[in-house]
PDB file of N, CA and C in Angstrom:
ATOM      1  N   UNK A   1      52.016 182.391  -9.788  1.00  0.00           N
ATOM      2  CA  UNK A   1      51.375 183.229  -8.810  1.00  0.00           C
ATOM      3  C   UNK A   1      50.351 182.451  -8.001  1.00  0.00           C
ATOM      4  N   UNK A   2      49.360 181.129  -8.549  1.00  0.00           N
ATOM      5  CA  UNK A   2      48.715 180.846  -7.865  1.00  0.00           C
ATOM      6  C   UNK A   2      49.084 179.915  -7.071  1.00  0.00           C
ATOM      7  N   UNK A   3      50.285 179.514  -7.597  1.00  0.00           N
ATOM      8  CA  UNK A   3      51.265 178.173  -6.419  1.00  0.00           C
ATOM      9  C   UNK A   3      51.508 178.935  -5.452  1.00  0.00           C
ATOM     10  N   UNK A   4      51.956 180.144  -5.340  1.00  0.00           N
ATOM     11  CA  UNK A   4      52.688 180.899  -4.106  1.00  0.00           C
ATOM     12  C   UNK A   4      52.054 181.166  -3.327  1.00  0.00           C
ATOM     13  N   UNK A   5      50.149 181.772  -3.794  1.00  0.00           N
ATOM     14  CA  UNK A   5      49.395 182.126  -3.156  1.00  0.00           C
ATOM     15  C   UNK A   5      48.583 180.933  -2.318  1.00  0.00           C
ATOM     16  N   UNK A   6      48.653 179.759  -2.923  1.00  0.00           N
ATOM     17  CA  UNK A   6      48.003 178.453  -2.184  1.00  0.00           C
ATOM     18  C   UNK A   6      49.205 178.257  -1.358  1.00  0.00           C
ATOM     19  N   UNK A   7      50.546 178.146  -1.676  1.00  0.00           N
ATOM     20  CA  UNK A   7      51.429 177.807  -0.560  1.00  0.00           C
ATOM     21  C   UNK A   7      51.550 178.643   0.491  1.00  0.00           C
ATOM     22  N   UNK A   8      51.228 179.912   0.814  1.00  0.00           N
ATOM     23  CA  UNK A   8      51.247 180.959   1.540  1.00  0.00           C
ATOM     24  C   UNK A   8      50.299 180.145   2.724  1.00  0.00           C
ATOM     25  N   UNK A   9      48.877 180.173   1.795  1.00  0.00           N
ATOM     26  CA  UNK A   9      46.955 180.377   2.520  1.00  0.00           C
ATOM     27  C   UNK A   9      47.971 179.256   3.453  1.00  0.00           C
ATOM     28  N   UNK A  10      48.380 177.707   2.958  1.00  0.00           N
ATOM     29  CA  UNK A  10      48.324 176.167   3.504  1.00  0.00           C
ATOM     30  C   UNK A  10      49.515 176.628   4.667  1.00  0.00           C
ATOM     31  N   UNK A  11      50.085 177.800   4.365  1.00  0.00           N
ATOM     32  CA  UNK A  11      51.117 177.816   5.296  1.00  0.00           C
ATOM     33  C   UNK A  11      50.988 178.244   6.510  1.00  0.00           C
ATOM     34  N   UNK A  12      49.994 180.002   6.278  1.00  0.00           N
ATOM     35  CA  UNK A  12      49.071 180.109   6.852  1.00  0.00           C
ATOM     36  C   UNK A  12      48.408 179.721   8.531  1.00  0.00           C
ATOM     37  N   UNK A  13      47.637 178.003   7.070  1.00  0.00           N
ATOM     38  CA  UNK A  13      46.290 177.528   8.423  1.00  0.00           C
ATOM     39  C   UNK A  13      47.450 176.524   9.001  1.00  0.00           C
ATOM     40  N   UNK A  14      48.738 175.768   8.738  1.00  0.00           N
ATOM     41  CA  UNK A  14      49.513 175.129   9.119  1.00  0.00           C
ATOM     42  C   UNK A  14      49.939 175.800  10.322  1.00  0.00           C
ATOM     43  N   UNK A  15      50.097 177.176  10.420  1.00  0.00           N
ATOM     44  CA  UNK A  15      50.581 177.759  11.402  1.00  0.00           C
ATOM     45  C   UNK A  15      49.780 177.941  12.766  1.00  0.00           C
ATOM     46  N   UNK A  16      48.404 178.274  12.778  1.00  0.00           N
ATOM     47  CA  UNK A  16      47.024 178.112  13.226  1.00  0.00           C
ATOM     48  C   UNK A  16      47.114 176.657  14.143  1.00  0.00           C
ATOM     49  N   UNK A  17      47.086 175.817  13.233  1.00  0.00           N
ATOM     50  CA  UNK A  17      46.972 174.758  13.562  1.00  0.00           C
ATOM     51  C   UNK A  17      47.783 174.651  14.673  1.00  0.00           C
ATOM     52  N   UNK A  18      49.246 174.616  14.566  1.00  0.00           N
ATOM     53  CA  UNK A  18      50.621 174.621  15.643  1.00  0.00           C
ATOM     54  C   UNK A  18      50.355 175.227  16.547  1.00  0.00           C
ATOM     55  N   UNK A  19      49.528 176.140  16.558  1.00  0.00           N
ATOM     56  CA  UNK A  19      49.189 177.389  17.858  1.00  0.00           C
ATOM     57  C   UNK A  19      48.279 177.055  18.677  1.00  0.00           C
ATOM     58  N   UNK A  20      47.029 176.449  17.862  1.00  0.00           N
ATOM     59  CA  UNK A  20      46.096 175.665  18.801  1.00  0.00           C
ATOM     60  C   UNK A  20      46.268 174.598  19.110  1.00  0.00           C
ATOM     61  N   UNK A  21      47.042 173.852  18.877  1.00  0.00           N
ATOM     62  CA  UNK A  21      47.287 172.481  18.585  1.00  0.00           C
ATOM     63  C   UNK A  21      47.653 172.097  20.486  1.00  0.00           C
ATOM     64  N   UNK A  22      48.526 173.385  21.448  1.00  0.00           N
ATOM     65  CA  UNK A  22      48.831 173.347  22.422  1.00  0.00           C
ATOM     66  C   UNK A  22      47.865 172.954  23.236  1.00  0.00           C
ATOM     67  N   UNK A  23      47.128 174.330  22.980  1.00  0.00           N
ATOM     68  CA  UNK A  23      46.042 174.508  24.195  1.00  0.00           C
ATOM     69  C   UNK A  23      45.105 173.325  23.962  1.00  0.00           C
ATOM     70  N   UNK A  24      45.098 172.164  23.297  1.00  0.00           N
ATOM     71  CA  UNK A  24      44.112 170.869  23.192  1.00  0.00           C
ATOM     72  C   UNK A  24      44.797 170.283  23.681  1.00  0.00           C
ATOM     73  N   UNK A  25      46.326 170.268  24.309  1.00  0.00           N
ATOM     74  CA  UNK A  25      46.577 168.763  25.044  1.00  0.00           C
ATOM     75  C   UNK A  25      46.225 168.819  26.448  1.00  0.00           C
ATOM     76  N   UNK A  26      46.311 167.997  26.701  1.00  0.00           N
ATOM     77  CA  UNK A  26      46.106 167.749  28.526  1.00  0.00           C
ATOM     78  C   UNK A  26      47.532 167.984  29.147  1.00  0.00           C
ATOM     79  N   UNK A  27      46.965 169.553  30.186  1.00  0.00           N
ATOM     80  CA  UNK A  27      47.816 169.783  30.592  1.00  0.00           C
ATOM     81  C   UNK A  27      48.644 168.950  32.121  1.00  0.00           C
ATOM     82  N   UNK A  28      49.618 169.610  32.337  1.00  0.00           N
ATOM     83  CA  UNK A  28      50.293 168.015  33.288  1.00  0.00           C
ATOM     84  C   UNK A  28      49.689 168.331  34.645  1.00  0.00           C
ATOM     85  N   UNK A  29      49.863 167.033  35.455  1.00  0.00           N
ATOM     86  CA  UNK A  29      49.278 166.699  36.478  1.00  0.00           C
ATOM     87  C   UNK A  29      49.517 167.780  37.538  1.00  0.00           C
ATOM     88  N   UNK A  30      50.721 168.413  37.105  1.00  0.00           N
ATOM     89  CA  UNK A  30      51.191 169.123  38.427  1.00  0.00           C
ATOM     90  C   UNK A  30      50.425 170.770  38.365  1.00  0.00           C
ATOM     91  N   UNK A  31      49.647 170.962  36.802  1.00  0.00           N
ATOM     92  CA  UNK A  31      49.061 172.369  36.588  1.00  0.00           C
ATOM     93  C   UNK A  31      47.774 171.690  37.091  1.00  0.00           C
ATOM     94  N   UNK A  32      47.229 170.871  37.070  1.00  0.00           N
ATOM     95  CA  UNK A  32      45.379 170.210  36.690  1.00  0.00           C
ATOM     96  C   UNK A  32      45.264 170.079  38.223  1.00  0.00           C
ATOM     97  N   UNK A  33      46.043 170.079  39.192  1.00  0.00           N
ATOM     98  CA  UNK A  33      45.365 169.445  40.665  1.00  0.00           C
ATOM     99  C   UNK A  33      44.510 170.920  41.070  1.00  0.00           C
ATOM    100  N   UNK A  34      43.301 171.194  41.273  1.00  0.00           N
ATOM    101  CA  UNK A  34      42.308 171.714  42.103  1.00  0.00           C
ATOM    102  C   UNK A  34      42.888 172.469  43.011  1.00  0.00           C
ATOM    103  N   UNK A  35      42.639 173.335  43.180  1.00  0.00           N
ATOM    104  CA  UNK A  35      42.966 174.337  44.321  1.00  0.00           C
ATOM    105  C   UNK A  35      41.635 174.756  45.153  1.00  0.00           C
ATOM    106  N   UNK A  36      41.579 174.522  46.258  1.00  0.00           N
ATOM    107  CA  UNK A  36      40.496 175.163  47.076  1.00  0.00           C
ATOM    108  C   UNK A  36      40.268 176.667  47.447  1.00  0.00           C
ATOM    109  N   UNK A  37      39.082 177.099  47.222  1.00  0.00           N
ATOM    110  CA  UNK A  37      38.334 178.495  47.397  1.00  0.00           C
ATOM    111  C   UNK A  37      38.742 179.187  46.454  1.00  0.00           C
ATOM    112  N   UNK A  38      38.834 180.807  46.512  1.00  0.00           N
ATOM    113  CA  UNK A  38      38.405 181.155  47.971  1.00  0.00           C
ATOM    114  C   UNK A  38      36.549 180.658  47.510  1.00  0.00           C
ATOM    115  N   UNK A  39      36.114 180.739  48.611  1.00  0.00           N
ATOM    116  CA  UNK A  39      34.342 180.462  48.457  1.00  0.00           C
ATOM    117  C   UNK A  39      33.829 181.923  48.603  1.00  0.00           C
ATOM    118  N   UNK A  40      33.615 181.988  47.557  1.00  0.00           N
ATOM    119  CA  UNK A  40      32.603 183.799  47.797  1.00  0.00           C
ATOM    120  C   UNK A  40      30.945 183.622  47.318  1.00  0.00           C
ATOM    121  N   UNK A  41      29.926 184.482  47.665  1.00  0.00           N
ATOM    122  CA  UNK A  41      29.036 184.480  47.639  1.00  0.00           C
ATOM    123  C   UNK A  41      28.836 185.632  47.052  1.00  0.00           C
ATOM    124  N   UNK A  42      28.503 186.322  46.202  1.00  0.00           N
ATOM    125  CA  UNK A  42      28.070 187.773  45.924  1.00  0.00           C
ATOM    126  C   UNK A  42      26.843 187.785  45.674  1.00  0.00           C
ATOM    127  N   UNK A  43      26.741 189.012  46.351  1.00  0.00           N
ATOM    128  CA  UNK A  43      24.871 189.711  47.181  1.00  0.00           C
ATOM    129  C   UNK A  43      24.880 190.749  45.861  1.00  0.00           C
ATOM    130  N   UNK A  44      23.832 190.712  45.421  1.00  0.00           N
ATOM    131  CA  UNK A  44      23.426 192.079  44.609  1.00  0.00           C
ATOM    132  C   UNK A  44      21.956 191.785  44.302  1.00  0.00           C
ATOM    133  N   UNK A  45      21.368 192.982  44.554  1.00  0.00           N
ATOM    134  CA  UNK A  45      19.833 193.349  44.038  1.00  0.00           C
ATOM    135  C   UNK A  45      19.081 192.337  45.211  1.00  0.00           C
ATOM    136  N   UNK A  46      18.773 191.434  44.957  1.00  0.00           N
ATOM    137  CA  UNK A  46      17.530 190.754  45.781  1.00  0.00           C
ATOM    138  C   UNK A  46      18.735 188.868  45.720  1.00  0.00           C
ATOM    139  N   UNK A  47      19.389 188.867  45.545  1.00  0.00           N
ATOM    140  CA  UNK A  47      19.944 187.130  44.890  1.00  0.00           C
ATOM    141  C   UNK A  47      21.111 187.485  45.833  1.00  0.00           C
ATOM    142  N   UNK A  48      21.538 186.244  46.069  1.00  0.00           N
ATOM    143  CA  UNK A  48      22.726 185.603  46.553  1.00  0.00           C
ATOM    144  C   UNK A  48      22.963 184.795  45.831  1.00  0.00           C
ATOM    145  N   UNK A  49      24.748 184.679  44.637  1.00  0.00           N
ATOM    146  CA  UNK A  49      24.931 183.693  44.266  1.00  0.00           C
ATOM    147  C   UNK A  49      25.900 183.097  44.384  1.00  0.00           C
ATOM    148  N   UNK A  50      26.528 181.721  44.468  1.00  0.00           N
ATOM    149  CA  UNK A  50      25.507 180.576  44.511  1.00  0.00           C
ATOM    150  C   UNK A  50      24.412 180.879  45.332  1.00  0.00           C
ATOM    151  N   UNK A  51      23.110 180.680  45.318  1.00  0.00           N
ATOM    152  CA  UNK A  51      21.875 180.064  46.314  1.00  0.00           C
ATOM    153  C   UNK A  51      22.214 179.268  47.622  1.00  0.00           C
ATOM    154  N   UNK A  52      23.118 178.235  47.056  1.00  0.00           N
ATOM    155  CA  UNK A  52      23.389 177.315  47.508  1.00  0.00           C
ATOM    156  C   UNK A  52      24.699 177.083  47.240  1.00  0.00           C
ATOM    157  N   UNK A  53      25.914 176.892  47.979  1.00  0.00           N
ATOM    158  CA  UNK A  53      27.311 176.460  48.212  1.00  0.00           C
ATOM    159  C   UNK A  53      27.227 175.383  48.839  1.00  0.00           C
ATOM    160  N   UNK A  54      28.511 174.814  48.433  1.00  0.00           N
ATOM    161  CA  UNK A  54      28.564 173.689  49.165  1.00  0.00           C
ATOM    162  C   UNK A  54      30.500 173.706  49.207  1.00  0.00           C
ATOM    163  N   UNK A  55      30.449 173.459  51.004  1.00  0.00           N
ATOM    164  CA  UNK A  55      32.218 173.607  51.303  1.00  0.00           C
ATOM    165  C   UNK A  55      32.585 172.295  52.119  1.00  0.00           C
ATOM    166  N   UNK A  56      33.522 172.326  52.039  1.00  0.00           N
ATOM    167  CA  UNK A  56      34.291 171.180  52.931  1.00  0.00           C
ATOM    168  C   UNK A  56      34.447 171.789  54.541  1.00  0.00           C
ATOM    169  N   UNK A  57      34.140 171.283  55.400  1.00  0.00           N
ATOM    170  CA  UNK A  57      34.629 171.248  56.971  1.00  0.00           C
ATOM    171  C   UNK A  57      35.797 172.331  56.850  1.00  0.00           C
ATOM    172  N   UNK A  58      35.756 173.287  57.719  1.00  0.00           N
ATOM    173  CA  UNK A  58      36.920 174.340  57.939  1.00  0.00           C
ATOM    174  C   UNK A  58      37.048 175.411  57.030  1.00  0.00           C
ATOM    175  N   UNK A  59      35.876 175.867  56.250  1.00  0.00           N
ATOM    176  CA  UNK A  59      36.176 176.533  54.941  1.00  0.00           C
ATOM    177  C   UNK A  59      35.641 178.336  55.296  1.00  0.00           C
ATOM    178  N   UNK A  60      36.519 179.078  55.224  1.00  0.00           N
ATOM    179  CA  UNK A  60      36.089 180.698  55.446  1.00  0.00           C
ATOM    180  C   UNK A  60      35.197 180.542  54.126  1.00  0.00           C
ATOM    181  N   UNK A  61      33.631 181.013  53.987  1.00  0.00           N
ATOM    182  CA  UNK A  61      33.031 181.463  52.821  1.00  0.00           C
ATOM    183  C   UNK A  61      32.899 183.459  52.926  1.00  0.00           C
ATOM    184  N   UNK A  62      33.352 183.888  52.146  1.00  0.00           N
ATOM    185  CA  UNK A  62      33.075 185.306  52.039  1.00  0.00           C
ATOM    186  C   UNK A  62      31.581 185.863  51.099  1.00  0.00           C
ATOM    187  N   UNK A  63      31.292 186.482  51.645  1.00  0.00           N
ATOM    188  CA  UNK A  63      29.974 187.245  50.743  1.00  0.00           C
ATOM    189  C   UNK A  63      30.618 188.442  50.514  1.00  0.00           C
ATOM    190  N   UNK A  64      29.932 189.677  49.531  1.00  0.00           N
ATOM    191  CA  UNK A  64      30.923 190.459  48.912  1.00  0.00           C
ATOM    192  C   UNK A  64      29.505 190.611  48.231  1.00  0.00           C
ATOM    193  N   UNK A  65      29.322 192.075  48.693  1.00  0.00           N
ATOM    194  CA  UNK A  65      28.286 193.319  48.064  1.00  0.00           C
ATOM    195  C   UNK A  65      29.154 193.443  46.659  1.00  0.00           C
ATOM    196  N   UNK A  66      27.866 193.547  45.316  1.00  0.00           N
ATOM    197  CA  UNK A  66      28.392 194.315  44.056  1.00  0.00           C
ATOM    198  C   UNK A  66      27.298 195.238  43.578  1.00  0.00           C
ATOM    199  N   UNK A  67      26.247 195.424  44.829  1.00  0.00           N
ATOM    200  CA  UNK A  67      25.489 196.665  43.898  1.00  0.00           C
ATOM    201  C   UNK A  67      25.328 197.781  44.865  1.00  0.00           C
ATOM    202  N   UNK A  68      26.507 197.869  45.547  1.00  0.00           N
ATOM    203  CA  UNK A  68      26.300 199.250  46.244  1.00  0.00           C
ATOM    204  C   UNK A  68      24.847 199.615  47.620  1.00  0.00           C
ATOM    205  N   UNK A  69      24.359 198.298  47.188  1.00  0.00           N
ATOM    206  CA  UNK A  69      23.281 198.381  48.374  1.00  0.00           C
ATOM    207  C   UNK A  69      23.746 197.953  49.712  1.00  0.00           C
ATOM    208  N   UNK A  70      23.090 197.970  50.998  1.00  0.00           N
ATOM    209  CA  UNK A  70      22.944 197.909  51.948  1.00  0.00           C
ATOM    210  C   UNK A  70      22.280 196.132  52.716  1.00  0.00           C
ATOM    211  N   UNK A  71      22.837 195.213  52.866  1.00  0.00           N
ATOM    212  CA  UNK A  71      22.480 193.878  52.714  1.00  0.00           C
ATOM    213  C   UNK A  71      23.193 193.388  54.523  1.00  0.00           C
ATOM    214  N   UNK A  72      22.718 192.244  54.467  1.00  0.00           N
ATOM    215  CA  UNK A  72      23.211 191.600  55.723  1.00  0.00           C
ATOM    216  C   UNK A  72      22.991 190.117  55.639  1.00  0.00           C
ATOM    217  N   UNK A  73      24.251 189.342  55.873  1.00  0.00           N
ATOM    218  CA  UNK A  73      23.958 187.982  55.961  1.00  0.00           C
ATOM    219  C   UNK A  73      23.411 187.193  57.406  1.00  0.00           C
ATOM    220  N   UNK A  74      22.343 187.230  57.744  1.00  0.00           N
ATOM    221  CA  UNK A  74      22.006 186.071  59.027  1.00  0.00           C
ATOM    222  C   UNK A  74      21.516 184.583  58.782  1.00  0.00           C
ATOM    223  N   UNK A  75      21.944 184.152  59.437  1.00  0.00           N
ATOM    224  CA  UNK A  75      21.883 183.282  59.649  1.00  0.00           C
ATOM    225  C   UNK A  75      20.542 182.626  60.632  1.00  0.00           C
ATOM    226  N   UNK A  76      19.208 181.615  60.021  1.00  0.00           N
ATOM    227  CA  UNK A  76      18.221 181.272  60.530  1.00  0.00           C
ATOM    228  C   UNK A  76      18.378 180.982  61.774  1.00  0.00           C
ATOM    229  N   UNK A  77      20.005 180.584  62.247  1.00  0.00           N
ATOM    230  CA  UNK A  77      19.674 180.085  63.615  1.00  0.00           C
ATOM    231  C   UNK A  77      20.336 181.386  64.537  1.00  0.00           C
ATOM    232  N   UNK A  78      20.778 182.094  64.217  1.00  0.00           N
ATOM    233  CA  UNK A  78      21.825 183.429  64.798  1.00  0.00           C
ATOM    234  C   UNK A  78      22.966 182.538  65.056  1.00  0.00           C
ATOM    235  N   UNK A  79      23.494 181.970  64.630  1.00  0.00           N
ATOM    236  CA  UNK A  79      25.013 181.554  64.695  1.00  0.00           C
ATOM    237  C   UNK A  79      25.691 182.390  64.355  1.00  0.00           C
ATOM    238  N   UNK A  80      25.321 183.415  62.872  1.00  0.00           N
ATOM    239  CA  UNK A  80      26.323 184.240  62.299  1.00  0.00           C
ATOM    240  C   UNK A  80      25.027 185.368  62.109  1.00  0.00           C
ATOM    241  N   UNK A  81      25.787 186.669  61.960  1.00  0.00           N
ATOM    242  CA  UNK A  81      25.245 187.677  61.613  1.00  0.00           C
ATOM    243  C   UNK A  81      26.341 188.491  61.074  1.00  0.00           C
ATOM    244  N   UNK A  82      26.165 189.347  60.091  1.00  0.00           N
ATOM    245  CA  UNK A  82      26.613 190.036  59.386  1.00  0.00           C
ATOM    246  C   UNK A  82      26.387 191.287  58.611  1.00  0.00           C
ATOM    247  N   UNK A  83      27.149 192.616  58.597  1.00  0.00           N
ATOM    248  CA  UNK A  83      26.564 193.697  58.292  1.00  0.00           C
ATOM    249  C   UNK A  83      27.059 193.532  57.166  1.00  0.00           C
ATOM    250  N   UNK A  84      26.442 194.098  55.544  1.00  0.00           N
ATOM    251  CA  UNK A  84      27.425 194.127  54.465  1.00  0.00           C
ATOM    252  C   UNK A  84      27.166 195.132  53.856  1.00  0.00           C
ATOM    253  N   UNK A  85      28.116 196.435  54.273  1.00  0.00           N
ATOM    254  CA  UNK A  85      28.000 197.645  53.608  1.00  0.00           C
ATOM    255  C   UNK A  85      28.291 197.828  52.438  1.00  0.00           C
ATOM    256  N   UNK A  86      27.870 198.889  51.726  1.00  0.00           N
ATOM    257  CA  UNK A  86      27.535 198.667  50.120  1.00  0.00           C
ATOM    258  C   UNK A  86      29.402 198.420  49.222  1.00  0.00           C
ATOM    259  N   UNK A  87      29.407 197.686  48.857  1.00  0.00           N
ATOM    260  CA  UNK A  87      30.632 196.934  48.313  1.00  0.00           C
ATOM    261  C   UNK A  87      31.395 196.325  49.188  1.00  0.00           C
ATOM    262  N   UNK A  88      30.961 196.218  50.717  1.00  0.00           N
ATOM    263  CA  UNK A  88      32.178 195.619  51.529  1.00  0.00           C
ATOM    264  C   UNK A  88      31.462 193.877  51.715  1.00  0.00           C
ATOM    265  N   UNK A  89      32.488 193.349  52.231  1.00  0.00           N
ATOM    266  CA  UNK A  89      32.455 191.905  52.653  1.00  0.00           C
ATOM    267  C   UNK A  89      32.279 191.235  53.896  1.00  0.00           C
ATOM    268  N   UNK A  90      31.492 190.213  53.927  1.00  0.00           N
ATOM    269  CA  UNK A  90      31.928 189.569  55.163  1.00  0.00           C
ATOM    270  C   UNK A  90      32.065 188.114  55.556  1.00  0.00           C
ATOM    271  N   UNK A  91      32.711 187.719  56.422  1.00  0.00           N
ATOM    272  CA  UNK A  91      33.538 186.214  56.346  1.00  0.00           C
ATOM    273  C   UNK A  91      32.941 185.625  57.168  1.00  0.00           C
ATOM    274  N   UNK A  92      32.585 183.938  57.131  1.00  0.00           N
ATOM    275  CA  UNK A  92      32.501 182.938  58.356  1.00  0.00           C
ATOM    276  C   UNK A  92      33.318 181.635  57.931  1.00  0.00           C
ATOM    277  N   UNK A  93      33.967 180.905  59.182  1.00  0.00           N
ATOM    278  CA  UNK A  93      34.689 180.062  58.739  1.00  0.00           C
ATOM    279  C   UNK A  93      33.321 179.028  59.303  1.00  0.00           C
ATOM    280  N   UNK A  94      33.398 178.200  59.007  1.00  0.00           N
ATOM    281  CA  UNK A  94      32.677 176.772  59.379  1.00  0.00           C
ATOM    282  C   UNK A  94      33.159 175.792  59.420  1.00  0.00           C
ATOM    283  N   UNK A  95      33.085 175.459  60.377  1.00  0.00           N
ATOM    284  CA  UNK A  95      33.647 174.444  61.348  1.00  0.00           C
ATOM    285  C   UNK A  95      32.741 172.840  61.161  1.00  0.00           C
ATOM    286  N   UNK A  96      31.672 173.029  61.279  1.00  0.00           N
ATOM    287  CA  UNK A  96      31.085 172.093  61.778  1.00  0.00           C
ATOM    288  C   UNK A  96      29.896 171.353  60.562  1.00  0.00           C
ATOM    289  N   UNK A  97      29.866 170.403  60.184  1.00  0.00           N
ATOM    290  CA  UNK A  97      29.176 169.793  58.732  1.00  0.00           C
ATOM    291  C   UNK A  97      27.682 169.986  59.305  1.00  0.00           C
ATOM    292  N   UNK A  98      26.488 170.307  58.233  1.00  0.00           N
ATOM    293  CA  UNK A  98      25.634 170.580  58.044  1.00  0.00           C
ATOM    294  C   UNK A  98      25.386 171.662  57.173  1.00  0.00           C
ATOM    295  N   UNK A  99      23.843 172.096  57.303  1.00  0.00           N
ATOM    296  CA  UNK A  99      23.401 172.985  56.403  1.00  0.00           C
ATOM    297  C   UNK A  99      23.044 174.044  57.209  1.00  0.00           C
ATOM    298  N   UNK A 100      23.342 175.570  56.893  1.00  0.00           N
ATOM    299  CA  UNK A 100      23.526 176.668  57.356  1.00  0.00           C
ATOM    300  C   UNK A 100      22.902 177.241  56.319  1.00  0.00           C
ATOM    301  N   UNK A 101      20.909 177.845  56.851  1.00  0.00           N
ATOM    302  CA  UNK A 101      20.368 178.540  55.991  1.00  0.00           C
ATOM    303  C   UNK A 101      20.519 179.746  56.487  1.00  0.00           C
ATOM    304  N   UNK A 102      20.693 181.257  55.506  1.00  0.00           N
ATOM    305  CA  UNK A 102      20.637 182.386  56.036  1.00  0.00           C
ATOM    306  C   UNK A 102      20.147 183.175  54.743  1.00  0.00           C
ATOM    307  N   UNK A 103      19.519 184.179  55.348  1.00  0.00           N
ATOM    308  CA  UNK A 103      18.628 185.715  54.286  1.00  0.00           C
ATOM    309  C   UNK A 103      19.371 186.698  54.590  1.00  0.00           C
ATOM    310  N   UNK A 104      18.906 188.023  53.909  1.00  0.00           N
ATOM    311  CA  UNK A 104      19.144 189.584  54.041  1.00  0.00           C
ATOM    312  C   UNK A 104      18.158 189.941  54.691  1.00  0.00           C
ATOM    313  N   UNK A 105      18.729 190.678  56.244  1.00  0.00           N
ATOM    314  CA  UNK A 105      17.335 191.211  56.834  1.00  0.00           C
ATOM    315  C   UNK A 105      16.756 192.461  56.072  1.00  0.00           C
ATOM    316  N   UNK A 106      17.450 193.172  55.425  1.00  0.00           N
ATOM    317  CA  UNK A 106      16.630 194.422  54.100  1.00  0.00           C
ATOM    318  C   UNK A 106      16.013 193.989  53.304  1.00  0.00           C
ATOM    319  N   UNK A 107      16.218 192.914  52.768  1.00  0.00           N
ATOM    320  CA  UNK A 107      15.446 191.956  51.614  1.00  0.00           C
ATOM    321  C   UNK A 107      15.050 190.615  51.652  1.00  0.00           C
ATOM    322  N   UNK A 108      14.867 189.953  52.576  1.00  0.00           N
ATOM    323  CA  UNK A 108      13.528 189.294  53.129  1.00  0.00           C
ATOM    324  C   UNK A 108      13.013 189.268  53.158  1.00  0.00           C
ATOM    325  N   UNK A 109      11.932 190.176  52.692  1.00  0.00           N
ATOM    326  CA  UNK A 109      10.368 190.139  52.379  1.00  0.00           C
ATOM    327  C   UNK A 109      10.361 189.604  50.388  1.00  0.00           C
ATOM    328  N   UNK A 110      11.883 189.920  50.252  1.00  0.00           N
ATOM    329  CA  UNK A 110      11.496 189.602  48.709  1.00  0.00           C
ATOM    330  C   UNK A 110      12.294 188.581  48.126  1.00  0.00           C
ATOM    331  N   UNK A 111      12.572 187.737  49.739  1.00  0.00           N
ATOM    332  CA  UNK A 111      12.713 186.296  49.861  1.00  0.00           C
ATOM    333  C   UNK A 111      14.447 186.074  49.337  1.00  0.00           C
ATOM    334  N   UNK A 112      15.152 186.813  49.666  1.00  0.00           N
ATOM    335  CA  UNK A 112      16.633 186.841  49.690  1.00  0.00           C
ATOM    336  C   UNK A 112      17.253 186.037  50.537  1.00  0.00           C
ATOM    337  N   UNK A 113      16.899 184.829  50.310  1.00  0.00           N
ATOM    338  CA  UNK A 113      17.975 183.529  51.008  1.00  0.00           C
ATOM    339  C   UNK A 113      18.788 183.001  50.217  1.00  0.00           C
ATOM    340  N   UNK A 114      19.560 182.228  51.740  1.00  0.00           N
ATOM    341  CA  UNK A 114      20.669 180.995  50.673  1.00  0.00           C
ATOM    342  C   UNK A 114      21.139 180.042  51.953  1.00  0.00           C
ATOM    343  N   UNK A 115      21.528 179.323  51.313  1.00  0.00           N
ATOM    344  CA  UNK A 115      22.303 178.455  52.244  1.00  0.00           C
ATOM    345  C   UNK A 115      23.842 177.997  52.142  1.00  0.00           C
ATOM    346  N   UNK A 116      24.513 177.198  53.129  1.00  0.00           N
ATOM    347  CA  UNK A 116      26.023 176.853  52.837  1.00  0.00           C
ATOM    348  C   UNK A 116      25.932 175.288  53.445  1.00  0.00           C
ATOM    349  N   UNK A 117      26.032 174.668  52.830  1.00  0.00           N
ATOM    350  CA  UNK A 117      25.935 173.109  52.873  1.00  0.00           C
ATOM    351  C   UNK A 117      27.530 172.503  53.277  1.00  0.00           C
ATOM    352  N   UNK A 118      27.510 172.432  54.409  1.00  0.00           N
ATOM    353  CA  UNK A 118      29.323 172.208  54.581  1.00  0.00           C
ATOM    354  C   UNK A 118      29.116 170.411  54.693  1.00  0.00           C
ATOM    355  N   UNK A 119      30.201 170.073  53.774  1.00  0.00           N
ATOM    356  CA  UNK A 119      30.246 168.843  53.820  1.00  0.00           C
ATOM    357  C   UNK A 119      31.502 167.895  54.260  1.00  0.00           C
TER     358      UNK A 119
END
């Protein structure tokens, strides 16, 4: 009885082993290459996160309300402006490399910025 029951347990974690044993190899080159975006920003409460993004030349970044509030993305220089009604989204593509700082004009006083660092 106790041979059967140790050969069972070893058979068992042997099996365990085979199962995880997959997900530790390196998967192939053709699953591992990077895919770009999408770039989203999500606004909720007083934060924009990332703070700070950073995109490549030509990249749509989306922002995307998750607390039902009332928010807007501008942009310090008015390049972009944006209404973002409570759960809806809004898009800019960027074109051009530099840094693009912008706040929430509703929450700006409680210092709701960010920027998009296109590189």
């Amino acid at each position: 009885m106790r041979i059967m029951r140790t050969l069972r347990i070893t058979a068992i974690m042997l099996m365990g082993v085979l199962l995880i044993f997959p997900a530790c190899t390196k998967p192939s080159t053709e699953t591992s290459i990077p895919k770009q975006g999408p770039y989203e920003v999500r606004v909720s409460g007083t934060d924009f996160k990332p703070g700070i993004i950073r995109v490549p030349a030509g990249t749509t970044v989306t922002w995307v309300g998750y607390d039902g509030g009332q928010h807007s993305v501008t942009s310090d220089t008015g390049l972009f402006a944006g209404s973002l009604p409570p759960f809806g989204s809004f898009n800019y593509t960027f074109t051009e490399r530099g840094t693009y700082e912008y706040f929430c004009q509703n929450q700006q006083h409680n210092g709701m910025a960010g920027a998009v660092v296109v590189e």
